[in-house]
Structures are given as C-alpha cells and as structure tokens.
Protein backbone atom coordinates (compact mmCIF):
# COMPACT_ATOMS: atom_id res chain seq x y z
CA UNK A 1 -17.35 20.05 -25.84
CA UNK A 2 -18.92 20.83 -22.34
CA UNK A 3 -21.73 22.62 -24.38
CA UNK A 4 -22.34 19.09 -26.08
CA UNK A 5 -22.24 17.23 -22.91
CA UNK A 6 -24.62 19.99 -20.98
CA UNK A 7 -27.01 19.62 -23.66
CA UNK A 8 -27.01 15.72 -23.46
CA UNK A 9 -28.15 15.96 -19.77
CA UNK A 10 -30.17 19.65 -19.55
CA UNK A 11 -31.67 18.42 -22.93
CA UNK A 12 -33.87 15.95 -21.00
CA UNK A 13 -36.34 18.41 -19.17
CA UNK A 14 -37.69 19.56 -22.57
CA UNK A 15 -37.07 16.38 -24.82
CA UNK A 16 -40.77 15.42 -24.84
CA UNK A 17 -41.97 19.41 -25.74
CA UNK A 18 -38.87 19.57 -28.96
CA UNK A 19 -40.17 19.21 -32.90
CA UNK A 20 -37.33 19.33 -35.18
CA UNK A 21 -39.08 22.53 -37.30
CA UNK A 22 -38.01 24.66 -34.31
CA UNK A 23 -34.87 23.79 -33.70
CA UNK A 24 -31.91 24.91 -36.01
CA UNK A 25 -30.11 22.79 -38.11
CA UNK A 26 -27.09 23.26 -36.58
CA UNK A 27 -28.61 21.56 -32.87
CA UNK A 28 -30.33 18.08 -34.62
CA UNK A 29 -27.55 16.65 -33.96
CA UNK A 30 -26.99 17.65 -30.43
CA UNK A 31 -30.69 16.51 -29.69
CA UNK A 32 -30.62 13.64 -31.67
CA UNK A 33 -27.96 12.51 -29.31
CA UNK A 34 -30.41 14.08 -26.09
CA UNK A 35 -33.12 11.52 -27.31
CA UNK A 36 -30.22 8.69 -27.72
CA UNK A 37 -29.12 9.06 -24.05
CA UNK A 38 -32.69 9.21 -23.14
CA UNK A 39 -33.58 6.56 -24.15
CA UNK A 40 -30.07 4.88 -22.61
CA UNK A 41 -30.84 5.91 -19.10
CA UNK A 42 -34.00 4.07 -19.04
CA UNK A 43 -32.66 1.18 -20.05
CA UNK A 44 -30.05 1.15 -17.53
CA UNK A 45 -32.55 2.16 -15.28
CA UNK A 46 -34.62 -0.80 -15.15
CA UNK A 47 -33.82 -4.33 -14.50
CA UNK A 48 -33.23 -5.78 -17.43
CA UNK A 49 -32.68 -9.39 -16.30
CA UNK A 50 -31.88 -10.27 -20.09
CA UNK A 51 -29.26 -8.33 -20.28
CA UNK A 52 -27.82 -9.04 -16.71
CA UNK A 53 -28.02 -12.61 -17.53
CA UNK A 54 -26.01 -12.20 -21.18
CA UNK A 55 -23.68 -9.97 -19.46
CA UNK A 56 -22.84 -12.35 -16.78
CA UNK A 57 -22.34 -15.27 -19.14
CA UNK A 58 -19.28 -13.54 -20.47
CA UNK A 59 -17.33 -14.53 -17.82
CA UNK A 60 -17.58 -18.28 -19.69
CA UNK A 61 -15.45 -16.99 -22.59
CA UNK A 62 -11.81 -18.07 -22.15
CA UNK A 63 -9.70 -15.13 -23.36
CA UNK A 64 -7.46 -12.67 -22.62
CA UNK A 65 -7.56 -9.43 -24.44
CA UNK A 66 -11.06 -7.96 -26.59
CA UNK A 67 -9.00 -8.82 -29.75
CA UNK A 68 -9.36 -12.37 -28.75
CA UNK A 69 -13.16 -11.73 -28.03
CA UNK A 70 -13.94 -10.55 -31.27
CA UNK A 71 -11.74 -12.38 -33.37
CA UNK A 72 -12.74 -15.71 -31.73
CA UNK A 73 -16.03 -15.16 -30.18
CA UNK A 74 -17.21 -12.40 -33.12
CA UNK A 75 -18.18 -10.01 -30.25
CA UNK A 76 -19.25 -6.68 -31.67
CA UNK A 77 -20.78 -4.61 -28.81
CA UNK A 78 -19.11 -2.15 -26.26
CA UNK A 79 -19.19 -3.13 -22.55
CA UNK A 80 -17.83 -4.50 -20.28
CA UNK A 81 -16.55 -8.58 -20.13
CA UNK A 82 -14.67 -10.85 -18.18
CA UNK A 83 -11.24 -11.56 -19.10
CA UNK A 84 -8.28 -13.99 -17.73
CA UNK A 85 -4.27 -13.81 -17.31
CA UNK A 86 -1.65 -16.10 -18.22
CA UNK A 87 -2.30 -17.39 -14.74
CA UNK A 88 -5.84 -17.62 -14.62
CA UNK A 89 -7.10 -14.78 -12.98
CA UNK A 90 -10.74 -13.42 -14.06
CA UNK A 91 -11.02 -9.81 -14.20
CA UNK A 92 -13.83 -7.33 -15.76
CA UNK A 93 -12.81 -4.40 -17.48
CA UNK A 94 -14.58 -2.24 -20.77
CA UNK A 95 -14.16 -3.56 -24.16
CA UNK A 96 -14.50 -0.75 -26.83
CA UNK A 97 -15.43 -2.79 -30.33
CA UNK A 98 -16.13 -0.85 -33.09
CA UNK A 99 -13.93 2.19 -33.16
CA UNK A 100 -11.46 1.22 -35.95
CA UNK A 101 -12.78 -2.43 -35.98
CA UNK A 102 -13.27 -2.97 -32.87
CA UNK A 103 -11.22 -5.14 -30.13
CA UNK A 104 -9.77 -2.41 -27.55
CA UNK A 105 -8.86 -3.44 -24.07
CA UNK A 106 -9.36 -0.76 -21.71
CA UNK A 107 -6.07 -1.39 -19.13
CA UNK A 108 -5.80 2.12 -16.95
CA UNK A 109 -7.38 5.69 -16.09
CA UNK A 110 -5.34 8.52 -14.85
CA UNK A 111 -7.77 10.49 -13.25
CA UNK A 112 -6.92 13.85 -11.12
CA UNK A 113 -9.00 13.73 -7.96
CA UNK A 114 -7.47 16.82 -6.68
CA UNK A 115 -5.48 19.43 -8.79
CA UNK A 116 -4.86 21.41 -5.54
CA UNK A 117 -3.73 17.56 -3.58
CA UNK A 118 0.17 17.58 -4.29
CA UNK A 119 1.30 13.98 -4.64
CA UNK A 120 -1.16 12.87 -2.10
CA UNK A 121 -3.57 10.32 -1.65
CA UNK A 122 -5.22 9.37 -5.23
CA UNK A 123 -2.21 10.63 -7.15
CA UNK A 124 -1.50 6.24 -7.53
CA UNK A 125 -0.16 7.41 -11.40
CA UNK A 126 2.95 9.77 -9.64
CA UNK A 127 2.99 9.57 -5.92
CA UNK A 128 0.85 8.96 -2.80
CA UNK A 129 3.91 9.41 -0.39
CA UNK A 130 4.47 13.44 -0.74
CA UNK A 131 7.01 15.12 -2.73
CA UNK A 132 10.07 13.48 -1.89
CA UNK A 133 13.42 13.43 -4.11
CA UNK A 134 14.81 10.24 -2.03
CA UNK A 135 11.43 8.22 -3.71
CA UNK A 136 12.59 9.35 -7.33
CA UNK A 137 10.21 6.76 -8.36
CA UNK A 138 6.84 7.51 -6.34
CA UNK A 139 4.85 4.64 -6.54
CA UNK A 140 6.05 3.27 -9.71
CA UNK A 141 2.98 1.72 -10.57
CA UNK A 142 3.92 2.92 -14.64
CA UNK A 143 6.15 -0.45 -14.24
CA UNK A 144 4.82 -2.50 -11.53
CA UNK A 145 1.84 -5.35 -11.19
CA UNK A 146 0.14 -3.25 -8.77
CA UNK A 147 -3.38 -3.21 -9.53
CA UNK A 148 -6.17 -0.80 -8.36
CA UNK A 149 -9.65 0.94 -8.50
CA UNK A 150 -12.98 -0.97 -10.85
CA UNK A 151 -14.07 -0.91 -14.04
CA UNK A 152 -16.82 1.17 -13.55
CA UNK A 153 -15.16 3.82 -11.70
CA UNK A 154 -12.45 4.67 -13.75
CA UNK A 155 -13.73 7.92 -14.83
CA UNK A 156 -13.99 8.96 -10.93
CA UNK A 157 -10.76 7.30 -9.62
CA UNK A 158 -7.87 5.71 -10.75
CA UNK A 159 -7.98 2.42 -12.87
CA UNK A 160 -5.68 -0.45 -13.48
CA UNK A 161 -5.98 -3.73 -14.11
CA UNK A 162 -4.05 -6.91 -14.81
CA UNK A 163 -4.60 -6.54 -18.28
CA UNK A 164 -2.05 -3.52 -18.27
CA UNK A 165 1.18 -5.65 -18.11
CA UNK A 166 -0.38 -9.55 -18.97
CA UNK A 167 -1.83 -8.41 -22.73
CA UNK A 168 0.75 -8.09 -25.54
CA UNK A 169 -0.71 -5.44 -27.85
CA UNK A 170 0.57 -3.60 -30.68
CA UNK A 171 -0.94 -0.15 -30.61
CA UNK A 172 -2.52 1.85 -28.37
CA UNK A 173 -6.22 3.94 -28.06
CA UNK A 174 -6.74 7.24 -25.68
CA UNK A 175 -10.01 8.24 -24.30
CA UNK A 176 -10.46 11.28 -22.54
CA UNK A 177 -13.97 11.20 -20.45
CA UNK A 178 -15.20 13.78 -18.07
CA UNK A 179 -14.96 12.73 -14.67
CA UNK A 180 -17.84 10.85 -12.88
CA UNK A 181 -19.44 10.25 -16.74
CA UNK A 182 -21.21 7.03 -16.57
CA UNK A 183 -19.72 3.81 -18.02
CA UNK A 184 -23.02 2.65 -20.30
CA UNK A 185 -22.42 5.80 -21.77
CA UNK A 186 -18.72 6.56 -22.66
CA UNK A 187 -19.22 5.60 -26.24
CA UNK A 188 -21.08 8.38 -26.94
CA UNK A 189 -19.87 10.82 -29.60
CA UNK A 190 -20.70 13.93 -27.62
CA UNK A 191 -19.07 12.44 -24.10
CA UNK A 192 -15.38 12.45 -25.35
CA UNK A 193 -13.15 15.67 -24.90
CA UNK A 194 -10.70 13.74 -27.18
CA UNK A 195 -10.28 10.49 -29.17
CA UNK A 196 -7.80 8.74 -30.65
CA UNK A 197 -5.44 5.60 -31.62
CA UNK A 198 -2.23 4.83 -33.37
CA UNK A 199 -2.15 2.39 -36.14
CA UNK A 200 1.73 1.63 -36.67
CA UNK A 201 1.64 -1.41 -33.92
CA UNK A 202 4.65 0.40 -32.14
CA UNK A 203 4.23 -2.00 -28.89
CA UNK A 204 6.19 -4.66 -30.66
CA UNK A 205 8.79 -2.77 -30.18
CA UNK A 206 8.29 -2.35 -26.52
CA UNK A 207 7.68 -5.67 -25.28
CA UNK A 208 3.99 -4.89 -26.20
CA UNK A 209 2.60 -3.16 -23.70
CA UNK A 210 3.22 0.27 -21.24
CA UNK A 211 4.10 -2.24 -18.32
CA UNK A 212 7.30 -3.17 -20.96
CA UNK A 213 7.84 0.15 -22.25
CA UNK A 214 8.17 1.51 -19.00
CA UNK A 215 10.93 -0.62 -18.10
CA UNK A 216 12.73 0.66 -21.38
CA UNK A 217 11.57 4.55 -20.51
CA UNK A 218 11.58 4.65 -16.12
CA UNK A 219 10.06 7.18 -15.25
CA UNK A 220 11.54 8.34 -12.40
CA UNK A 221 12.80 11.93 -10.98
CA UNK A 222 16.34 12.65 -12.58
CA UNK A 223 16.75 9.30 -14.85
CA UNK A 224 17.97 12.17 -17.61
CA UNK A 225 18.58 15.57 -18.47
CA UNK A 226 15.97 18.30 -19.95
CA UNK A 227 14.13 17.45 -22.76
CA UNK A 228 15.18 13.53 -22.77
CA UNK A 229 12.32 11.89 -24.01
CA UNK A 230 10.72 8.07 -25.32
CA UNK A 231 8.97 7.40 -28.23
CA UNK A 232 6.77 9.64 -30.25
CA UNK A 233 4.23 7.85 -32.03
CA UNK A 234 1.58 9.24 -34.90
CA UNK A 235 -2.19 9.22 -33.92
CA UNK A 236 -5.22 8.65 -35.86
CA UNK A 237 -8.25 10.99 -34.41
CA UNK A 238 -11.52 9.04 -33.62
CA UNK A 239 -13.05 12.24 -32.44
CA UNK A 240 -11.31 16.01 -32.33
CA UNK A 241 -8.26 16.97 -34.79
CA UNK A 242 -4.61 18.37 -34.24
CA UNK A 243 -6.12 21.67 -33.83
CA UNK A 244 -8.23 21.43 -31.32
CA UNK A 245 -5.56 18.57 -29.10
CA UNK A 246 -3.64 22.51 -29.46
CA UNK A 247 -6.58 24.86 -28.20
CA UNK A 248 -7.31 22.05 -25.30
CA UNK A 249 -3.87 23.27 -23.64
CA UNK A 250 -2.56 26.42 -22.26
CA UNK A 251 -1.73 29.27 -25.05
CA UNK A 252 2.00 29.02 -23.53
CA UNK A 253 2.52 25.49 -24.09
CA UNK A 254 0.89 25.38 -27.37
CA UNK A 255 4.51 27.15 -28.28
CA UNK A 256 6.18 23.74 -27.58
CA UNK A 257 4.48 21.11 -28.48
CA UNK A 258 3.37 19.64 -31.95
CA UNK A 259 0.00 17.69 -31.73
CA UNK A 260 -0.95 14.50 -33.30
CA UNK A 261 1.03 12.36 -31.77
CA UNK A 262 1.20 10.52 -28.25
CA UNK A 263 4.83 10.53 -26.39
CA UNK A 264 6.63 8.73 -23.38
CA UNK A 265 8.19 10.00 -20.64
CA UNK A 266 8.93 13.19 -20.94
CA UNK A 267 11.66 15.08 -19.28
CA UNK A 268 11.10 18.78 -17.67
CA UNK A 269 13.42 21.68 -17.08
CA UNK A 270 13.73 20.28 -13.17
CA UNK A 271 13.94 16.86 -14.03
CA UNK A 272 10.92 15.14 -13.00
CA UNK A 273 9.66 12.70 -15.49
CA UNK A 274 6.01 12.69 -17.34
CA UNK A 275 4.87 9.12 -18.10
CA UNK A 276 2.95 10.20 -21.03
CA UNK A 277 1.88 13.35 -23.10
CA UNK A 278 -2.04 12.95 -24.79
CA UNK A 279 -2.35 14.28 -28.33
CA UNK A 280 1.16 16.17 -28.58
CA UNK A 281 4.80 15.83 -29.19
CA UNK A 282 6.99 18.13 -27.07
CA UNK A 283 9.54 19.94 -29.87
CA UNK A 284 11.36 23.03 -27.99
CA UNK A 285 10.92 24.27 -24.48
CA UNK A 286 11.15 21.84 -21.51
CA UNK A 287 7.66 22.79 -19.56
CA UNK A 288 6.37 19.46 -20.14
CA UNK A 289 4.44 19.62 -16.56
CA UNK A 290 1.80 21.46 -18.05
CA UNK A 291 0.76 19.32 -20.67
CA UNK A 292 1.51 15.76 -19.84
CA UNK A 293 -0.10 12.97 -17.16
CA UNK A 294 2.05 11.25 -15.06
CA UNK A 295 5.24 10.95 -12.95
CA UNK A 296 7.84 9.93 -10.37
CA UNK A 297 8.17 10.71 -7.12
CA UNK A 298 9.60 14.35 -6.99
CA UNK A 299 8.94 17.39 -8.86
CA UNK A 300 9.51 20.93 -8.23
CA UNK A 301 7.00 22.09 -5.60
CA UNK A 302 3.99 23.61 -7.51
CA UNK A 303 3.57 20.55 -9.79
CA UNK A 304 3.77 17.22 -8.31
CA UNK A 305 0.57 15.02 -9.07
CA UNK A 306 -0.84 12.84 -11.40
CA UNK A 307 -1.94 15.84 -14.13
CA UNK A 308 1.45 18.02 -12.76
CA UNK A 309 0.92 21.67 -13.24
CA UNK A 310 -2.46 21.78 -15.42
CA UNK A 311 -4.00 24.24 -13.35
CA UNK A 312 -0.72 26.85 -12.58
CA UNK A 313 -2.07 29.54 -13.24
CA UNK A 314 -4.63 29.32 -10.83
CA UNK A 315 -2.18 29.28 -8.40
CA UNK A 316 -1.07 32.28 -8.61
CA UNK A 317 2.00 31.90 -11.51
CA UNK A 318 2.47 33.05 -14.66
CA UNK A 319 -0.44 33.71 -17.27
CA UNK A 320 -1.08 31.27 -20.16
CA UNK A 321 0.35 27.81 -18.76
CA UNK A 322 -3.07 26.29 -17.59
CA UNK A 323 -4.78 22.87 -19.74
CA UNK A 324 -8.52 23.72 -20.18
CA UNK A 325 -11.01 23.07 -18.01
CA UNK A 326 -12.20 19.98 -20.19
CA UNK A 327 -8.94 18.02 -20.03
CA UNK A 328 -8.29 19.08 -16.45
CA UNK A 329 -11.74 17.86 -15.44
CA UNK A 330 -11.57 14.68 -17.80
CA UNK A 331 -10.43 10.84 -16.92
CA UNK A 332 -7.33 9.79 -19.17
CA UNK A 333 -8.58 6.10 -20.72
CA UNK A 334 -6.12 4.13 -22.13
CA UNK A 335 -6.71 0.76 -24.13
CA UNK A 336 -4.56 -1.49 -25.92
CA UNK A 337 -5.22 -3.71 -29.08
C-alpha cells in the first residue's frame, strides 16, 4: 500500500519521460493513477475561480446529511459541502458520493499524533488529561456534542463535527488515509490503507448514530469485565479484503480477532474500554489494545491513547503485538449514511 502511494508522488519526476511499452504490465495501473494525480495537483494548484465559486454556492442547499444532497439535490461528486443541524448551524465537512451509491457523511477522524504521547494533548478520542483511573471516562467526546478540528485537516488531527450526533443514519463507512494525505485527493484508489461499509442499516438500532450508540455502549475504564463487548456488525470491502484487514495487524493479535467486521467498545484484560475495532471482530483473547482506536480515561500504563498499544513492541515488550506501519501512520475516517 505505501509502495502504491510512493509511486503516486515519486512517480511525478519521470511522468513526462514514461511510454507504456517500457513499463510492465503489472505498473499501468500504478502510473495510470501517477498521471491521474498529476493532473489533480494542477488543478488544485491554480485558481480555479469556477470551481471556488460552485463550491461556495453549496452552502445555499438546505440539508442535513449527503443522503439528503444527493437524493434531493442529485449531487454526484466527492467534496466537500455545507451542511446544517436541527438548529441551524452551517458546517462544512467531505461528502463521499459514489462508493456504493453515493451519499456518505464524513462525521469524525481518529488520528494518532503521537504513538509515544500517552493520553496527552491530541489524544481528544481517549484522553487529554493523563492517565487517570478517577476520569474513567477521559474526555468522553465518543458521547458528547463536543466538536473539534476542520474538514480539511482530518487526516493530520482529530475531526468531529456536528454531524456526528445531529444525523440519523443507518450504516456506517470506514476510511483509513495516511496522515497529512491531502483532502482533493482521498478518493483515490491507491491513497486508502483500507475501505469499507456495512450494508445491514444497524444504526436503527442505536438511535442512529455513534453519538446514540455510545450512550448504549460507554466507553469508559471498568464499565465491564474482560472481553465485554457491543455490537459486531458485517462489512462490505470498498478497497482491501479480510485477509489483508489480518496482515495489517500484529502476527499476535491476528490469533484473536476475526476480520470483516467492525465492533464497539471493546473490553481488555485491564479493563479499559476501546470505542471501536476497524476491520475485525475480537473472538478469544482480551488484548484488544493492540488492535482497536479509542478509549476512556485510564488504561494500564504502556497503552493509553487514542490508537492504545499499536506500536508495543517498539517499546520494548513482547514480539509480535505491533499494527503495521500503514494503519499506525493512517487517519481513521468515519462516515455515516
């Protein structure tokens, strides 16, 4: 996947000197996408007052989720748009509209500024206020109306927007970006680590949305015992497949999980609570930490944070518990439809 990415960008210095006879068959594709994102950049690059102009008369559509946008205003292209809340308030955030027809509301990133930063400042999805068992619920923002960070840098910070708990949805879509990739560009094949929605509208059963389901599922230090968990709920892949969700964690975790599937605060062997495991279903073991986002406000030591204990080895533990580079260094997306 980083090859892919390195190739979009590196690709550049020789795009103009490439002919397709001397290039493999295997690498079209990759360059085919170089030449793509070429020719991206330079639109972004210039002024296009056009554009600027149709951009900015979104914010004279009256709506409050992408659905609405397509369904009423037949939008069709990815970007970013103006919505409002039940109360009125005008907000921007990314509208993804054609993966699986289109009509996705991105609501929140959960991006790791720090692995090494132990529930410290930019850990807003666990807890900004230290490791601390008497604030079992850290900042709580899984289940508050907090909101924080912009549309545009949600693959370099933390993202979350009214949207989050003001649009009733009924299913969910994951995006995992590599930090600092730029927005005009996430909906390229080759920039995703993974991809995926479910398709079974599950949020009606949650009060339709994470804001809801939260409130059903707290996640908060010591709200149950080992290997309590929420809801498990099938995906459909938009890019990658169960086997590869497996190889993008550690080879020790891959023991307890089951991928294809996204699932709700999990509970770990000390108690802390993840808000959300990407891709996988934990089944035996309680070592959640290692492979799902997420938290409360008190873990054991060497994994409070938003992405817990994704880089443990590294630290000096045991061999085989560390997420790979690309989901460790990638932006968690999350949209709802």
């Amino acid at each position: 996947m980083l090859h892919n990415i390195f190739l979009l960008f590196v690709g550049l210095l020789s795009l103009e000197h490439v002919s397709f006879a001397e290039v493999p068959s295997s690498q079209i594709v990759n360059i085919t996408e170089t030449r793509e994102y070429a020719e991206r950049t330079q639109n972004f690059t210039r002024t296009n007052f056009e554009h600027l102009v149709k951009v900015r008369n979104r914010s004279m559509y009256v709506v409050r989720s992408c659905k609405e946008l397509r369904d009423r205003y037949d939008e069709r292209v990815d970007g970013v748009y103006y919505l409002t809340t039940g109360n009125g308030m005008l907000y921007q955030t990314y509208c993804d509209m054609t993966t699986a027809g289109g009509g996705w509301t991105l609501v929140a990133s959960v991006h790791e500024n720090s692995v090494y930063g132990r529930c410290t400042v930019g850990d807003r999805w666990s807890s900004q206020q230290g490791n601390n068992a008497d604030l079992p619920d850290g900042d709580g923002n899984w289940s508050n109306r907090n909101t924080f960070g912009t549309v545009e840098s949600a693959t370099s910070d933390d993202f979350k927007n009214p949207g989050y708990y003001d649009i009733t949805a009924e299913d969910m879509s994951v995006w995992h970006i590599p930090n600092n990739f730029p927005l005009e560009f996430w909906n390229l094949e080759a920039a995703a680590v993974l991809r995926y929605h479910t398709g079974n509208r599950f949020l009606r059963l949650y009060g339709g949305n994470l804001f809801q389901l939260f409130k059903q599922y707290p996640v908060r230090y010591n709200v149950g015992s080992c290997g309590d968990r929420g809801p498990a709920i099938p995906i459909v892949y938009d890019h990658g497949d169960k086997e590869s969700t497996r190889m993008l964690y550690g080879p020790n975790s891959r023991n307890e999980f089951e991928p294809g599937f996204i699932t709700f605060r999990a509970i770990n062997r000390e108690r802390a609570a993840m808000a959300i495991c990407s891709g996988v279903k934990p089944t035996v073991g309680y070592n959640t930490e290692h492979y799902c986002i997420g938290g409360g406000g008190y873990f054991h030591p060497e994994q409070c944070g938003d992405f817990p204990s994704f880089d443990y080895d590294r630290l000096g533990g045991y061999q085989g518990w560390s997420a790979s580079r690309e989901m460790t260094e990638a932006a968690v997306l999350l949209f709802y439809r």
